[in-house]
Protein backbone atom coordinates (compact mmCIF):
# COMPACT_ATOMS: atom_id res chain seq x y z
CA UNK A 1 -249.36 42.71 -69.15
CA UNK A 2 -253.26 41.96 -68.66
CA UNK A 3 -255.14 42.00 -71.95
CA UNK A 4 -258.56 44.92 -71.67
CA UNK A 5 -261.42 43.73 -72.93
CA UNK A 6 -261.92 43.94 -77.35
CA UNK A 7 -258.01 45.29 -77.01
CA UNK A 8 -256.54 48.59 -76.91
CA UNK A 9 -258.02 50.11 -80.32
CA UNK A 10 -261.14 49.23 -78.89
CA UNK A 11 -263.85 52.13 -79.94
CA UNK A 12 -266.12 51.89 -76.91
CA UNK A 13 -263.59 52.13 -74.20
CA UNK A 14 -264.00 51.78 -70.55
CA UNK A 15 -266.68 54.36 -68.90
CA UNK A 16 -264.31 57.11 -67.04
CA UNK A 17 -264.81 56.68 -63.57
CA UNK A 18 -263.93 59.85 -62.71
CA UNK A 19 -266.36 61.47 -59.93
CA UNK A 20 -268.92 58.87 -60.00
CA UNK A 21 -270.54 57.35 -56.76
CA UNK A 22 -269.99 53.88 -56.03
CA UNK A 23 -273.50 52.84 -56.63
CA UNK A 24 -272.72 54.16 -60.25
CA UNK A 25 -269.44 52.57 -60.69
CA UNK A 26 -271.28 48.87 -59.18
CA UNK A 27 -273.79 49.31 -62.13
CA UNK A 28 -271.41 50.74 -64.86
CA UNK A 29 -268.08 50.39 -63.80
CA UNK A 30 -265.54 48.18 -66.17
CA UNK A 31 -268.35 47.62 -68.81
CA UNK A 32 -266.60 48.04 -72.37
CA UNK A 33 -269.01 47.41 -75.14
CA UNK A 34 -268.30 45.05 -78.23
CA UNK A 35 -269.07 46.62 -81.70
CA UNK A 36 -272.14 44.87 -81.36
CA UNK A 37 -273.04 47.78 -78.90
CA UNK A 38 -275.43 45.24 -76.18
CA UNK A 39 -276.85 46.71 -73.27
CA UNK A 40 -276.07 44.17 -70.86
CA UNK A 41 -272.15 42.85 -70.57
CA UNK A 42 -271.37 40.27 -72.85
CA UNK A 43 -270.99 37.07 -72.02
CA UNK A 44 -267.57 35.01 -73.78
CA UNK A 45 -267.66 31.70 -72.99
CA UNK A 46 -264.64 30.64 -74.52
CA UNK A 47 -261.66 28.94 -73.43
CA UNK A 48 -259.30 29.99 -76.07
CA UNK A 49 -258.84 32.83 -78.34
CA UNK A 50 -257.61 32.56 -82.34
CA UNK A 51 -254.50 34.60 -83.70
CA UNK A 52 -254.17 35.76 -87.34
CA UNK A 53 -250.71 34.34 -87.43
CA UNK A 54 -248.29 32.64 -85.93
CA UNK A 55 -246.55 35.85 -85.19
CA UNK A 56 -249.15 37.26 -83.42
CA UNK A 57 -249.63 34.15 -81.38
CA UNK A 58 -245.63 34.63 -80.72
CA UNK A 59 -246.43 38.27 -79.49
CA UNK A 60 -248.96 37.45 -77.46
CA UNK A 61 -247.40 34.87 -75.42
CA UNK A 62 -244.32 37.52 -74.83
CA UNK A 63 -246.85 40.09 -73.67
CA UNK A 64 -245.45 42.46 -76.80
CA UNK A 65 -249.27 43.06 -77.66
CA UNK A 66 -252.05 43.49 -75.66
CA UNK A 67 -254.66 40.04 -75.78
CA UNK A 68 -256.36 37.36 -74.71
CA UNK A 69 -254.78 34.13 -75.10
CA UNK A 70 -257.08 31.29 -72.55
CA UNK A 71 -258.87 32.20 -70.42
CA UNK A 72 -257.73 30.24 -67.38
CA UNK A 73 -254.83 33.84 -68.20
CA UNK A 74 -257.35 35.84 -69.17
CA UNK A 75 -261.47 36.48 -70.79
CA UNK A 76 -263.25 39.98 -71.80
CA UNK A 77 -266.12 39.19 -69.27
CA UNK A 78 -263.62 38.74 -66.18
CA UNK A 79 -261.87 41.59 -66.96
CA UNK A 80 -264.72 43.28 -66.94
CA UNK A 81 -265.72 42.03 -63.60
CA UNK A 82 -261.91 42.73 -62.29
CA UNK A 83 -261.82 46.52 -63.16
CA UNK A 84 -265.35 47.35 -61.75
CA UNK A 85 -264.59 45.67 -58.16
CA UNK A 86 -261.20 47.64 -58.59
CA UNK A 87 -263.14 50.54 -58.81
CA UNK A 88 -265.52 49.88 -56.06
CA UNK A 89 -262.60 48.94 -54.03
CA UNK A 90 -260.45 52.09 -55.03
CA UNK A 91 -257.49 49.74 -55.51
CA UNK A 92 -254.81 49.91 -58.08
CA UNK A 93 -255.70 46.02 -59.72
CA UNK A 94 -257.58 43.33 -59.07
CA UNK A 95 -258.05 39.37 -60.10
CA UNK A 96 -260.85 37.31 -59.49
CA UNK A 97 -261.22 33.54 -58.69
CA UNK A 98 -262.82 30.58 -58.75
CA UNK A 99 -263.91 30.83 -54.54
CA UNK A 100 -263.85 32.69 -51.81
CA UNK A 101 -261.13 30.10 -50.50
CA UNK A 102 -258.96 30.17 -53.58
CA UNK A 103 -258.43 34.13 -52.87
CA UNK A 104 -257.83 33.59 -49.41
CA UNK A 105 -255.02 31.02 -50.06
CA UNK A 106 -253.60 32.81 -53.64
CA UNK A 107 -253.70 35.87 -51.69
CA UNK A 108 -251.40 34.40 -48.77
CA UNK A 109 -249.59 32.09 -50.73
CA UNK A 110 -248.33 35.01 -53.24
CA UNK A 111 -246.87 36.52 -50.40
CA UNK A 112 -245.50 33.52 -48.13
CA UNK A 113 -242.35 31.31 -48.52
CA UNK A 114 -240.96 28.34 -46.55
CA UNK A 115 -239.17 30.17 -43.50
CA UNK A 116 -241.80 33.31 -43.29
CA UNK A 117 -243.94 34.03 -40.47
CA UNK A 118 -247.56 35.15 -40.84
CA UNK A 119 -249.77 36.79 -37.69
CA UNK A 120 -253.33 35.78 -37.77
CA UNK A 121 -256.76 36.88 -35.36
CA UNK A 122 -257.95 33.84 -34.26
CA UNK A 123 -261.60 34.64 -35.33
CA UNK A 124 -261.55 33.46 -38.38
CA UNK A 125 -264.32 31.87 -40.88
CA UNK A 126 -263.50 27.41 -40.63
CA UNK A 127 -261.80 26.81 -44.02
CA UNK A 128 -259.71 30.28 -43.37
CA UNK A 129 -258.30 28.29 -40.12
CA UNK A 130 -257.20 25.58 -41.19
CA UNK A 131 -255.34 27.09 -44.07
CA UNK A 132 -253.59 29.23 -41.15
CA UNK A 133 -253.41 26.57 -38.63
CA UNK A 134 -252.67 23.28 -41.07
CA UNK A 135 -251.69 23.72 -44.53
CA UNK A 136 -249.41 26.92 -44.46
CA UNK A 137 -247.23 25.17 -41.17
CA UNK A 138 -246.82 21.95 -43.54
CA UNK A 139 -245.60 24.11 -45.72
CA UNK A 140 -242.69 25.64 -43.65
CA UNK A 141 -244.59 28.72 -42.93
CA UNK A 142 -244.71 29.88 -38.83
CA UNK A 143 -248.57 30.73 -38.09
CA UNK A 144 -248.85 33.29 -34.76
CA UNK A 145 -252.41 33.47 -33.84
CA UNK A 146 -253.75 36.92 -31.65
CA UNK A 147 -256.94 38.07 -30.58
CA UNK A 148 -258.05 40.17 -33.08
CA UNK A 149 -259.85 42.98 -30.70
CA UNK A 150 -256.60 42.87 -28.59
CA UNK A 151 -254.13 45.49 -29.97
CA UNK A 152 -251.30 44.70 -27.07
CA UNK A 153 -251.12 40.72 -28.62
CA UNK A 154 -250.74 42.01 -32.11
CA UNK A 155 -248.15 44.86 -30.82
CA UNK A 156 -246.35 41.75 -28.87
CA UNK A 157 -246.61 39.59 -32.38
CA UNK A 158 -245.49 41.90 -34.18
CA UNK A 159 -242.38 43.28 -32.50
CA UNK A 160 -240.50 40.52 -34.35
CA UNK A 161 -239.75 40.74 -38.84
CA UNK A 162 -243.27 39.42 -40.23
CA UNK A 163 -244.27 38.91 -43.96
CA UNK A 164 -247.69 39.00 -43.72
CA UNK A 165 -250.76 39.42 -41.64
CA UNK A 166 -254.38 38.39 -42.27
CA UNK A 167 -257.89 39.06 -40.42
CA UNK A 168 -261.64 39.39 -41.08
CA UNK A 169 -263.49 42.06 -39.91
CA UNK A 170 -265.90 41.54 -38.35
CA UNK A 171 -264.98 37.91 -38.20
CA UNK A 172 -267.46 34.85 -39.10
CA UNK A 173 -269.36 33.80 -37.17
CA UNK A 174 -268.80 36.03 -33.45
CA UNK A 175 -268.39 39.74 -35.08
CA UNK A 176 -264.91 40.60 -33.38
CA UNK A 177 -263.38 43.39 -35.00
CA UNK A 178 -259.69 44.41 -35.65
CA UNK A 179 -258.68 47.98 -35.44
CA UNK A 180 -257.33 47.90 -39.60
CA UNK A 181 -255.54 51.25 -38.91
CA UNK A 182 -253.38 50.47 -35.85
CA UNK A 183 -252.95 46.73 -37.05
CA UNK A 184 -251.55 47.76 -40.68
CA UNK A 185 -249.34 50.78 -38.81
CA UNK A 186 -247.75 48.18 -36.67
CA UNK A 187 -247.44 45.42 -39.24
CA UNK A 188 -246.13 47.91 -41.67
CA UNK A 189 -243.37 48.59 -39.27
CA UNK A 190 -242.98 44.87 -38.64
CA UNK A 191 -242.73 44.54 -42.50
CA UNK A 192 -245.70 42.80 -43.08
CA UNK A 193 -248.19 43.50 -45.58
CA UNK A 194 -251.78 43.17 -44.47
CA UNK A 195 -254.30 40.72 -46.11
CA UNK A 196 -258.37 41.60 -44.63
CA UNK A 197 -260.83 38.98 -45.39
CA UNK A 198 -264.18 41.89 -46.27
CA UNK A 199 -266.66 39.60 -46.03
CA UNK A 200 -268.80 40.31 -43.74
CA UNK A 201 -267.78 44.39 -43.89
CA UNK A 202 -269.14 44.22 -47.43
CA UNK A 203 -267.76 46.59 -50.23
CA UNK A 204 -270.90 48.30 -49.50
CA UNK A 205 -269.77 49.49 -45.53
CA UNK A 206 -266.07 48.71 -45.28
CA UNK A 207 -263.18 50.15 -46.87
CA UNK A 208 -259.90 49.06 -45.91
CA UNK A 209 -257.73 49.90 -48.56
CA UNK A 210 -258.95 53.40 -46.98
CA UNK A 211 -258.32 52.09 -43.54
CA UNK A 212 -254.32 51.05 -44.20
CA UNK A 213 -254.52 47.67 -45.26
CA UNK A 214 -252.42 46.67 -48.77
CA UNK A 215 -254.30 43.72 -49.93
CA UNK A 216 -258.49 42.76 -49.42
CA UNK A 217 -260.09 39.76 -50.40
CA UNK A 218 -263.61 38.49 -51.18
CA UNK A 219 -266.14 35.60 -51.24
CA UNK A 220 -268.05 36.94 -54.55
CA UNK A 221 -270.40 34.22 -53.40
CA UNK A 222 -271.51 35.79 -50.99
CA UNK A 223 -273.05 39.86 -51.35
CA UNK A 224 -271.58 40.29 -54.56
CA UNK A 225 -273.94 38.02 -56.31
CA UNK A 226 -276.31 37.92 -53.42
CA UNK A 227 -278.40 35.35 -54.69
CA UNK A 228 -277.13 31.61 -54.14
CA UNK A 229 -276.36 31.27 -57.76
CA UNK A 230 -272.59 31.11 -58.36
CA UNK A 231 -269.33 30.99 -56.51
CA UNK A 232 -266.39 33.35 -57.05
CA UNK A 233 -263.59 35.10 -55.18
CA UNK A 234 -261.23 38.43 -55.49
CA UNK A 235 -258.17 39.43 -54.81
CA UNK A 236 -257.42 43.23 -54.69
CA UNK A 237 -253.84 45.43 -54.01
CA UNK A 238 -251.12 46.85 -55.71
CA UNK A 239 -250.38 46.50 -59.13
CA UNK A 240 -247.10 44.70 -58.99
CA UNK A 241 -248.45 42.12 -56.28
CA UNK A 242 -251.38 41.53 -58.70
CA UNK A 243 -250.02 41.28 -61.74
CA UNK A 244 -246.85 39.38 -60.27
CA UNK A 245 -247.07 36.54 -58.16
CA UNK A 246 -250.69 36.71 -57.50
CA UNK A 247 -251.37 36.29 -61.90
CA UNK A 248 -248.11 33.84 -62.04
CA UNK A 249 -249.94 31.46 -59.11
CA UNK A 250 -253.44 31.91 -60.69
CA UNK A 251 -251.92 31.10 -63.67
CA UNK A 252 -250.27 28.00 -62.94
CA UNK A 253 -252.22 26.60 -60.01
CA UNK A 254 -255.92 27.49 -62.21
CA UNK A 255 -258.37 28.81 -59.63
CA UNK A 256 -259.50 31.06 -62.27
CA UNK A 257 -262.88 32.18 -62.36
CA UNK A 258 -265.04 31.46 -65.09
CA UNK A 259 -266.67 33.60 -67.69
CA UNK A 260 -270.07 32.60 -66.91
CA UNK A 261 -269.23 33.09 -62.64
CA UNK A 262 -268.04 36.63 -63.96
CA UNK A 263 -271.05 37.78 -65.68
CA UNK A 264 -273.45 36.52 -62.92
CA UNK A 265 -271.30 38.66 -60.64
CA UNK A 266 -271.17 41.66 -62.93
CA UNK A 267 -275.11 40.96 -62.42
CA UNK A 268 -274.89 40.85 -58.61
CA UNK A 269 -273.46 43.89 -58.32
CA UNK A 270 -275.74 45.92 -60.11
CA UNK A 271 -278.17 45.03 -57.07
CA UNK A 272 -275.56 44.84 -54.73
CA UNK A 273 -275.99 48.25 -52.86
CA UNK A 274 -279.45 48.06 -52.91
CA UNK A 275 -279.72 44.45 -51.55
CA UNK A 276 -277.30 44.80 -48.79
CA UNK A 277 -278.20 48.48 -47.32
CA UNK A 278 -281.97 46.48 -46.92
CA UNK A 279 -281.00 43.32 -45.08
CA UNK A 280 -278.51 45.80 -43.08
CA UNK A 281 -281.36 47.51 -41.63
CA UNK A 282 -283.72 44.42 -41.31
CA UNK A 283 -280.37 42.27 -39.40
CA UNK A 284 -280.46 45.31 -37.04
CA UNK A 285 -284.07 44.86 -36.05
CA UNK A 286 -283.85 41.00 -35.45
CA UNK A 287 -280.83 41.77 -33.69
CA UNK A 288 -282.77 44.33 -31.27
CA UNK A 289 -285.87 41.87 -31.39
CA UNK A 290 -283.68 39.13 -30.40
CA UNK A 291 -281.96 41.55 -26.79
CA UNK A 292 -285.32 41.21 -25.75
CA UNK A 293 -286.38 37.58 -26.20
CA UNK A 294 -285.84 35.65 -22.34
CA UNK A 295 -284.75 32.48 -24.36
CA UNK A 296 -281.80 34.70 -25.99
CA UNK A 297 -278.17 34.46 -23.67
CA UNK A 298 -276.11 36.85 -26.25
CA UNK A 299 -276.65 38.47 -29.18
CA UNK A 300 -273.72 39.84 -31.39
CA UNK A 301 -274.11 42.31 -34.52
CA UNK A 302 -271.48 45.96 -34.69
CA UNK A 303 -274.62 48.36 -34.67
CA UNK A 304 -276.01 47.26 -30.91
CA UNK A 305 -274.63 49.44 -28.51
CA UNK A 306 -273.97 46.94 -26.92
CA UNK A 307 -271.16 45.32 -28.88
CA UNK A 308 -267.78 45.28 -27.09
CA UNK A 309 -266.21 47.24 -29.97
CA UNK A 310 -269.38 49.51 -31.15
CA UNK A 311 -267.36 52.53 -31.14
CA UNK A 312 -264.72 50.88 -33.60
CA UNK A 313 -267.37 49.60 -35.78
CA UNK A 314 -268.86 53.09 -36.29
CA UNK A 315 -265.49 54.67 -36.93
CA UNK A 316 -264.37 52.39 -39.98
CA UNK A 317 -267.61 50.85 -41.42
CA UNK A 318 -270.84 53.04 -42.35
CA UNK A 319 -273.26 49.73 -41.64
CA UNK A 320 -273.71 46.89 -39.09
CA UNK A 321 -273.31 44.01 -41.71
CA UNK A 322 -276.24 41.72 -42.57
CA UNK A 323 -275.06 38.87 -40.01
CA UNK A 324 -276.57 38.65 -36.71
CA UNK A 325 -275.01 36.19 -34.17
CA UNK A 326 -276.88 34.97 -30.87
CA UNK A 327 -276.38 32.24 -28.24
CA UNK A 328 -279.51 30.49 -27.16
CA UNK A 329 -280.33 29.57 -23.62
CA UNK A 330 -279.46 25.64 -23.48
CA UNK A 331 -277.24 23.62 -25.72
CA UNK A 332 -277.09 21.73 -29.08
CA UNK A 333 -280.56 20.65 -28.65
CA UNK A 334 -282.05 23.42 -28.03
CA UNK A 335 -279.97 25.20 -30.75
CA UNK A 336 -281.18 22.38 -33.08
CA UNK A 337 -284.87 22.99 -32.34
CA UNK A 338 -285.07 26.61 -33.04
CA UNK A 339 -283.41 26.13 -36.27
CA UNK A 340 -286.08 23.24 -37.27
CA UNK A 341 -289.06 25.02 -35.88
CA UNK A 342 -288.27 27.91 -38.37
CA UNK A 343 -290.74 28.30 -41.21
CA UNK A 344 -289.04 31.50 -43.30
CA UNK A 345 -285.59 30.89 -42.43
CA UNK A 346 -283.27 28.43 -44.59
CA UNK A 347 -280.97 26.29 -42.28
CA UNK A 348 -277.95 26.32 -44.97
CA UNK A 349 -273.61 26.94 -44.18
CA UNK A 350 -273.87 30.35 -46.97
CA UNK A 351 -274.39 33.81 -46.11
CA UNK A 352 -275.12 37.26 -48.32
CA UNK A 353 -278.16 35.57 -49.92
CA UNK A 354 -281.38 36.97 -50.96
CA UNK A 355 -283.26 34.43 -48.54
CA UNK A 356 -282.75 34.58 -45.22
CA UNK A 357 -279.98 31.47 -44.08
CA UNK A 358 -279.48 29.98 -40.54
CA UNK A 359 -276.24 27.42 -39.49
CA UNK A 360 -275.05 26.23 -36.19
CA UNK A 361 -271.25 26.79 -36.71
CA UNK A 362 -270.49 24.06 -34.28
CA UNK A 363 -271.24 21.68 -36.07
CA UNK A 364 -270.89 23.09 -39.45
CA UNK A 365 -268.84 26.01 -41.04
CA UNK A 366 -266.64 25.73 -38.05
CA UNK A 367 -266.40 21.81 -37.02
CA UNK A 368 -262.90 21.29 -38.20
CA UNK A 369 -261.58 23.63 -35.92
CA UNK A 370 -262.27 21.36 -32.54
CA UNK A 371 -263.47 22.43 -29.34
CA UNK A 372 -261.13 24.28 -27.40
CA UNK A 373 -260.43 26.22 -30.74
CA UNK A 374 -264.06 27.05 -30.97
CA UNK A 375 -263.96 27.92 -27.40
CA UNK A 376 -261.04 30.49 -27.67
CA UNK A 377 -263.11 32.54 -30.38
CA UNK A 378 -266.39 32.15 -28.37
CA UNK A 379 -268.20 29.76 -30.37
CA UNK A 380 -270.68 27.12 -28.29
CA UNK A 381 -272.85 24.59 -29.07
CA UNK A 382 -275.78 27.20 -28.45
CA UNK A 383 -274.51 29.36 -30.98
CA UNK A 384 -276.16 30.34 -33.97
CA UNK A 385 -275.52 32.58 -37.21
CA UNK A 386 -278.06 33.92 -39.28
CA UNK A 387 -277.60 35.49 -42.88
CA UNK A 388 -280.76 38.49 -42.51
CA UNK A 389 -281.78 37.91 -46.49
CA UNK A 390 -284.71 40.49 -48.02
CA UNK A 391 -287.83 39.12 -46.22
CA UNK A 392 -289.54 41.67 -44.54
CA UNK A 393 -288.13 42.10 -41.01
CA UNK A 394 -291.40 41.70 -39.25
CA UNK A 395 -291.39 38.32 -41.02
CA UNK A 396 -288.48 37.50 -39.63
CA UNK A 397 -289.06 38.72 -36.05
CA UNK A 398 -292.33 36.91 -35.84
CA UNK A 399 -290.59 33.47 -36.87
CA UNK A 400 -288.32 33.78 -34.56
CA UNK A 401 -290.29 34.31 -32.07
CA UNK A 402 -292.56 31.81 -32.91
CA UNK A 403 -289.39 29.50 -33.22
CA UNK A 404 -287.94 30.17 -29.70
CA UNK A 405 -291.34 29.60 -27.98
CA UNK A 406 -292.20 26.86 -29.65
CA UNK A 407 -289.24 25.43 -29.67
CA UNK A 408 -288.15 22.15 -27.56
CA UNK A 409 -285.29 19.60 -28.12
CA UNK A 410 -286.06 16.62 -30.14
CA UNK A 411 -284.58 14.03 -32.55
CA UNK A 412 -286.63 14.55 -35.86
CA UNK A 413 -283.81 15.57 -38.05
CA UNK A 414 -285.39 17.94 -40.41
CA UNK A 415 -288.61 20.33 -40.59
CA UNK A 416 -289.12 18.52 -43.67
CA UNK A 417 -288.76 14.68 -43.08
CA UNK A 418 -291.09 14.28 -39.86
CA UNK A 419 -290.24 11.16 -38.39
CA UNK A 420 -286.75 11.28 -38.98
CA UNK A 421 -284.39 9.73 -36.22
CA UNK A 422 -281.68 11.18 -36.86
CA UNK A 423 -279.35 14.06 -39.27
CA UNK A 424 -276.02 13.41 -40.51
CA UNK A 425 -273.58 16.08 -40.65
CA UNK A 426 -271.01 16.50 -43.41
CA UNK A 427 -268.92 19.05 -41.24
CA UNK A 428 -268.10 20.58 -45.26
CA UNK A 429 -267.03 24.33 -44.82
CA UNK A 430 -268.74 26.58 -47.39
């Protein structure tokens, strides 16, 4: 049992969802009002909660009544978060974290033991590889990696008993989709249940709890708060997956998300629909501004017709994503340059943000996964990712422009340390 916020007898209950759009629910959804009756969600930053006996304390560690006990369980303001991304999400429950990453992992781990075997795309965001590729295998846990845009490798994969399978869509950085429907039909009947890193789909353009999938899972750092203030996660499926070994590993483990995380979420969202439907539309102009520039080898984002799997990407999403991915003519150093000649671009690993955000996944988000790894998903040292934030597009389009021209290899390390001789990288996946 999962306490409500204020209890069951509470007098200003959850708003009925019932028939209301999601830009409604993302503003109202799961907001239950203290007696104090405030506007805005209210905030509980508390790690414990107070029983008026020791009976009742008893009670409510046997789940007999309904309450908060500490809230690395439990706390009003993350429940409130949890129901209205439940909504959004049309799923039956929901549990947020402390990451993006600590959803990713609960998620899997909840459903893996030593001895099962888990199919994976290969296109898949840095940290969510090496959990695949390194730390579930020294764990006892087989790891089958597929193309994700290649149903005959996931049909082959999958003709053999499976516990779970796991792909983004479209995947970070190179935009590969997977076909959710015919993947979850054939892992269903390879008795897997199917985990989709939403990311970059967005609860805003992708649905797919809709699309066959059991279980979706979210970097609340990225669109959901939207604004390079807090980091958070979710977790979202079935109700006995949830509230069984998804709660009991939360529990024990503590990648619980805090209260104040919550209600800077709960914040995010409110905007959410508004801020990603714009930098949808502007990520589709750079992307077409960017086909035309002679300095450009490849550009990448679902809504170009050009896209490999364009078709697929206008059956189940209703928007191209706010990500636009494009290979520059040259290498590293040219990559390098463009990103330091940039004036209203960010170069930073994050995505979903407010301000427009630029990496080279090479050496960044996706350094740990080597070369030839890189190479097998498409990545090269001329590849870069930008994160279209709220700027105007024109804004955008004339920077980069100005960027590529301008643009020639050199060692300063930073557009704002001239002189500097060189940049040390971290390699740190967001």
């Amino acid at each position: 049992m999962s306490a409500t916020p204020f209890g069951p007898d509470n007098p200003r209950p959850y708003l009925d969802p019932e028939g209301l759009s999601p830009q409604t629910l993302a503003v109202r959804g799961g907001q239950a009002r203290s007696t104090f009756d405030e506007t805005s969600e209210a905030l509980y930053l508390t790690s414990g909660f107070v029983y008026g006996s020791a009976e009742e304390a008893e009670a409510a560690f046997t789940d007999e009544v309904d309450k908060f006990v500490y809230s690395r369980y439990g706390n009003p303001t993350v429940a409130m978060l949890e129901e209205r991304l439940r909504l959004l999400e049309g799923a039956e429950a929901a549990y947020a974290t402390a990451s993006g990453m600590s959803a990713v992992f609960t998620a899997l781990a909840a459903l893996l033991a030593r001895g099962d075997r888990v199919v994976s795309s290969r296109g898949l965001f840095g940290s969510c590889f090496v959990i695949l590729d390194e730390i579930l295998p020294r764990w006892g846990v087989e790891t089958v990696f597929v193309d994700g845009p290649d149903l005959d490798q996931w049909r082959e994969a999958l003709s053999e008993p499976t516990t779970a399978v796991f792909f983004e869509t479209p995947s970070n950085p190179m935009q590969e989709l997977v076909d959710i429907g015919a993947v979850s039909e054939l892992a269903h009947a390879a008795g897997a249940q199917v985990v989709v890193d939403n990311v970059f789909g967005t609860p805003v353009f992708s649905r797919p709890l809709e699309h066959g999938a059991d279980i979706v899972v979210y970097s609340a750092t990225k669109h959901i708060d939207g604004q390079g203030r807090v980091l958070g996660g979710a977790i979202l499926g079935p109700q006995d997956y949830i509230d069984g070994p998804v709660r009991n590993l939360i529990r024990h483990t503590g990648p619980s998300l805090s209260p104040f995380n919550a209600w800077v979420l709960l914040k995010g969202l409110e905007t959410m629909d508004l801020r990603v439907r714009r930098m949808a539309e502007s990520s589709l102009a750079v992307a077409r501004a960017l086909t035309e520039h002679p300095k450009v080898a490849r550009v990448i984002h679902p809504w170009l017709p050009e896209h490999p799997q364009h078709e697929l990407a206008r059956r189940q999403m209703t928007g191209g994503g706010t990500v636009v991915t494009f290979d520059i003519e040259g290498g590293k150093a040219e990559a390098f340059a463009v990103m330091n000649a940039l004036r209203t671009v960010d170069i930073s690993n994050n995505l979903g943000d407010s301000k427009s955000l630029i990496t080279h996944p090479a050496t960044t988000t996706h350094r740990r996964m080597g070369e030839e790894a890189r190479a097998a998903i498409g990545i090269t040292d001329a590849t870069l990712r930008i994160s279209v934030g709220l700027e105007a597009a024109e804004d955008l389009v004339a920077d980069l422009r100005s960027a590529l021209g301008q643009a020639t290899p050199t060692p300063t390390a930073s557009r704002d340390a001239p002189g500097a001789e060189d940049v040390v990288h971290t390699g740190h996946n967001d």
